[in-house]
Protein backbone atom coordinates (compact mmCIF):
# COMPACT_ATOMS: atom_id res chain seq x y z
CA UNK A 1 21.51 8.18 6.81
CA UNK A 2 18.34 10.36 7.57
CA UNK A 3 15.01 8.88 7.23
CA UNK A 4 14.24 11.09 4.45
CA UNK A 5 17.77 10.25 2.43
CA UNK A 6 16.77 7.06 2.95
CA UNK A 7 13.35 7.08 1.60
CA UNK A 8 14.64 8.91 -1.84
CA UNK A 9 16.44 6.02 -2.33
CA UNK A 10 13.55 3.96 -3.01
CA UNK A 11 12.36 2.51 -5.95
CA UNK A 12 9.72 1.00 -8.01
CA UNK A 13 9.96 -2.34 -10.33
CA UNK A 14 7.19 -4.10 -11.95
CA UNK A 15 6.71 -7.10 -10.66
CA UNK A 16 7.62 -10.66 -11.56
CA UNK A 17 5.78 -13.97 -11.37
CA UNK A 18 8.68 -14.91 -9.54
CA UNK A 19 7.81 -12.31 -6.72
CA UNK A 20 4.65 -13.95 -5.84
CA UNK A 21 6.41 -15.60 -3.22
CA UNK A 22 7.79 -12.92 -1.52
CA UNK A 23 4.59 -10.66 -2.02
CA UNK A 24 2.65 -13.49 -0.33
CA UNK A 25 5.28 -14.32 2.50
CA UNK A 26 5.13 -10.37 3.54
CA UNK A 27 1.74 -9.66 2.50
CA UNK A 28 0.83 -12.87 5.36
CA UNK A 29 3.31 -11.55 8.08
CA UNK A 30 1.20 -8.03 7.88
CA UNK A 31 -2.04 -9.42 7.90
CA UNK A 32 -1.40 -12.27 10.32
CA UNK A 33 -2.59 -10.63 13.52
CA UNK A 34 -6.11 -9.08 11.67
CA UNK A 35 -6.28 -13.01 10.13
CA UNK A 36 -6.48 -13.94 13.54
CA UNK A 37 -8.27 -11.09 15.23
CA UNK A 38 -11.24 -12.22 12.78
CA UNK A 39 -10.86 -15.90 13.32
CA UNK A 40 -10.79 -15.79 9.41
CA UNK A 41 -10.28 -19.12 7.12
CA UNK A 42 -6.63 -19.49 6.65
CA UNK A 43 -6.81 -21.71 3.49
CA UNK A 44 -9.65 -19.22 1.90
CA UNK A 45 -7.49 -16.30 2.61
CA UNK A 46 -4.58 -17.96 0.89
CA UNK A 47 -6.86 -18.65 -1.61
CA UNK A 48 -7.92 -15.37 -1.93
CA UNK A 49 -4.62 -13.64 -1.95
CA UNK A 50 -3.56 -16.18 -4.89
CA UNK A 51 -6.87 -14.92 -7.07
CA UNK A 52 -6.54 -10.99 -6.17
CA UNK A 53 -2.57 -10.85 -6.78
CA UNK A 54 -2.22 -9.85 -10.61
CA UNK A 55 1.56 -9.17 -11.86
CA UNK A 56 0.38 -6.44 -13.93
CA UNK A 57 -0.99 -4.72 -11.18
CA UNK A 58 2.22 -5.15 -8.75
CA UNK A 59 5.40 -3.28 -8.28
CA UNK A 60 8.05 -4.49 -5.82
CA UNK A 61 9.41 -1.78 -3.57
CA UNK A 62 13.53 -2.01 -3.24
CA UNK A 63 15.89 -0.01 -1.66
CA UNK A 64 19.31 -0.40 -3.14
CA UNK A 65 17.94 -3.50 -5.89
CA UNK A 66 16.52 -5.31 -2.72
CA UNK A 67 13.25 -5.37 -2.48
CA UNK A 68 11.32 -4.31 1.09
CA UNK A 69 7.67 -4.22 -0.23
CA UNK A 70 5.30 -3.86 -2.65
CA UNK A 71 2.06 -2.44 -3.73
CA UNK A 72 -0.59 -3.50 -6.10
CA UNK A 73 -2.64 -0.45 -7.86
CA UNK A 74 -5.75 -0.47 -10.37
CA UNK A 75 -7.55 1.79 -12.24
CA UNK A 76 -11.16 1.85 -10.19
CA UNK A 77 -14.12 3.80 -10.59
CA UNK A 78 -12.08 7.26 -12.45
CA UNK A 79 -9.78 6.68 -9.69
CA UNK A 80 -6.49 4.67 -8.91
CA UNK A 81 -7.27 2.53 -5.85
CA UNK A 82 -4.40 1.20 -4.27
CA UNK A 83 -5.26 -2.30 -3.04
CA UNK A 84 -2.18 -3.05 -1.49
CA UNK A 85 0.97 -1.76 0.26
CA UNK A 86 3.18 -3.41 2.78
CA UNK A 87 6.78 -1.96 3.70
CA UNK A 88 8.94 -5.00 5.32
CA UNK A 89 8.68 -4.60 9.53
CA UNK A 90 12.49 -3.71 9.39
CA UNK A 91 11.82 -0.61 6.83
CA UNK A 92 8.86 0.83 8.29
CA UNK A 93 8.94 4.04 10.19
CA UNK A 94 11.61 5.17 8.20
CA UNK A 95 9.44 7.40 5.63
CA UNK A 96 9.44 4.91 3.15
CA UNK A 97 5.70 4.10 2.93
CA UNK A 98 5.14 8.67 2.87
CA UNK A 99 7.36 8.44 -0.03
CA UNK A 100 5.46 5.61 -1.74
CA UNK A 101 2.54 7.05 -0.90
CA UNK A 102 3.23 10.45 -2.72
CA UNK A 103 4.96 8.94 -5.52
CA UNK A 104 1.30 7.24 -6.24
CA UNK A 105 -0.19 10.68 -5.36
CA UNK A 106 1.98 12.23 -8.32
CA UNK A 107 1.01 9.17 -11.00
CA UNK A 108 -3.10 10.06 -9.88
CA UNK A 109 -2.81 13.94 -10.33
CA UNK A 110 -0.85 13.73 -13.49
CA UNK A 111 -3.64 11.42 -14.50
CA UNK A 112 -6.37 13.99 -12.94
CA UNK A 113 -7.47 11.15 -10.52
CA UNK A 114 -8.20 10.93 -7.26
CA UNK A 115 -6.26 7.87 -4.69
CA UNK A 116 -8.70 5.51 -3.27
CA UNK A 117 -7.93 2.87 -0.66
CA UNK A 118 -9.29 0.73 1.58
CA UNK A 119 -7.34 0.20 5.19
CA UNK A 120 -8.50 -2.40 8.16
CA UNK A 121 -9.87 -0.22 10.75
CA UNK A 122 -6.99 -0.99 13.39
CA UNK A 123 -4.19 -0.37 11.11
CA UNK A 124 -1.93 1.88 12.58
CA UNK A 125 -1.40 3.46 8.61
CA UNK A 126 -4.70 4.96 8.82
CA UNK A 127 -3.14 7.89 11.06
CA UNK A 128 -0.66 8.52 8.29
CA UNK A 129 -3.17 8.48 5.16
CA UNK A 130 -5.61 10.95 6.96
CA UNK A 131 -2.32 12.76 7.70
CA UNK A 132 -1.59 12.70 3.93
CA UNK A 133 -5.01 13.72 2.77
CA UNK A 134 -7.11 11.01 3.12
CA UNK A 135 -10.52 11.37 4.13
CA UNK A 136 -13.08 8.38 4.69
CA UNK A 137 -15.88 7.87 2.63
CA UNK A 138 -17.46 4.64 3.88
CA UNK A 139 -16.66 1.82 5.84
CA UNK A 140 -17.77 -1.77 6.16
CA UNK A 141 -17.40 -3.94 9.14
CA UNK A 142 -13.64 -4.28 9.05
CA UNK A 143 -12.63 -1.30 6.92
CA UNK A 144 -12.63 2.42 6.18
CA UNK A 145 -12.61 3.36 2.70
CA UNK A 146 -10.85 6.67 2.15
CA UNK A 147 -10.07 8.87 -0.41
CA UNK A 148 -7.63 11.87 -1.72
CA UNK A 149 -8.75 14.10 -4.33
CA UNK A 150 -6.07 15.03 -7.43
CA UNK A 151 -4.44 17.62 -6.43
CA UNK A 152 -0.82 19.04 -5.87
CA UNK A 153 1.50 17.04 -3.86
CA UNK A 154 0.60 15.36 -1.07
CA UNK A 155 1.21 17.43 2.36
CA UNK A 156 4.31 17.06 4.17
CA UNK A 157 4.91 14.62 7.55
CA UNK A 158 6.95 15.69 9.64
């Protein structure tokens, strides 16, 4: 199956309190290297995460009813800031996150908004949101803060 086939496949559920769990477990296996990078508080970042996660904000990412990620979005500032994306190691590369990515970009122009994000600056996804738009606005010492104005779809990757 092409990447592509693949990544119409995808899907989008609201998430469950039940999913914590495996939003935490994944969101934790992403972030682990930057957690350590920063020599950041392990017990306040777990803290953290458990504040900031907010089922009403989440959807779980699935491919065939099995979920390989999830995002958490929020109205912010007349924008929708996506706080949070993370595509399961095994699943990445595969066109998955593009798809996600302009499925969000569809939801913010049918809303006339702009997508806002913020990405760690040695994330290897910043190439692919400046490739999808993206432009930074400001950064802080560990992040860019980018932005994509509403607009028709987001441009192809290939």
């Amino acid at each position: 199956m092409t990447d592509r086939r693949r990544a119409t496949l995808v899907s989008l559920r609201p998430a469950q309190a039940q999913d914590f769990d495996y939003c935490a477990s994944l969101y934790f296996a992403g972030m682990e290297e930057v957690i350590r990078k920063l020599s950041l508080d392990m017990d306040a970042q777990v803290a953290s995460f458990r504040q900031r996660w907010v089922s009403t904000e989440v959807r779980i990412i699935t491919l065939d009813g099995v979920p390989i990620g999830w995002l958490q979005s929020m109205p912010r500032e007349g924008a929708l800031f996506l706080a949070q994306l993370f595509v399961d190691a095994a699943h990445q590369r595969q066109g998955i996150g593009t798809e996600i990515l302009n499925r969000i970009g569809d939801e913010a122009a049918r809303a006339g908004q702009a997508v806002t994000l913020g990405v760690v600056k040695t994330n290897p996804a910043l190439r692919l949101y400046e490739r999808l738009g993206f432009r930074i606005t400001h950064e802080d010492d560990r992040k860019f803060y980018m932005r994509r104005e509403a607009g028709p779809a987001f441009p192809s990757v290939n």
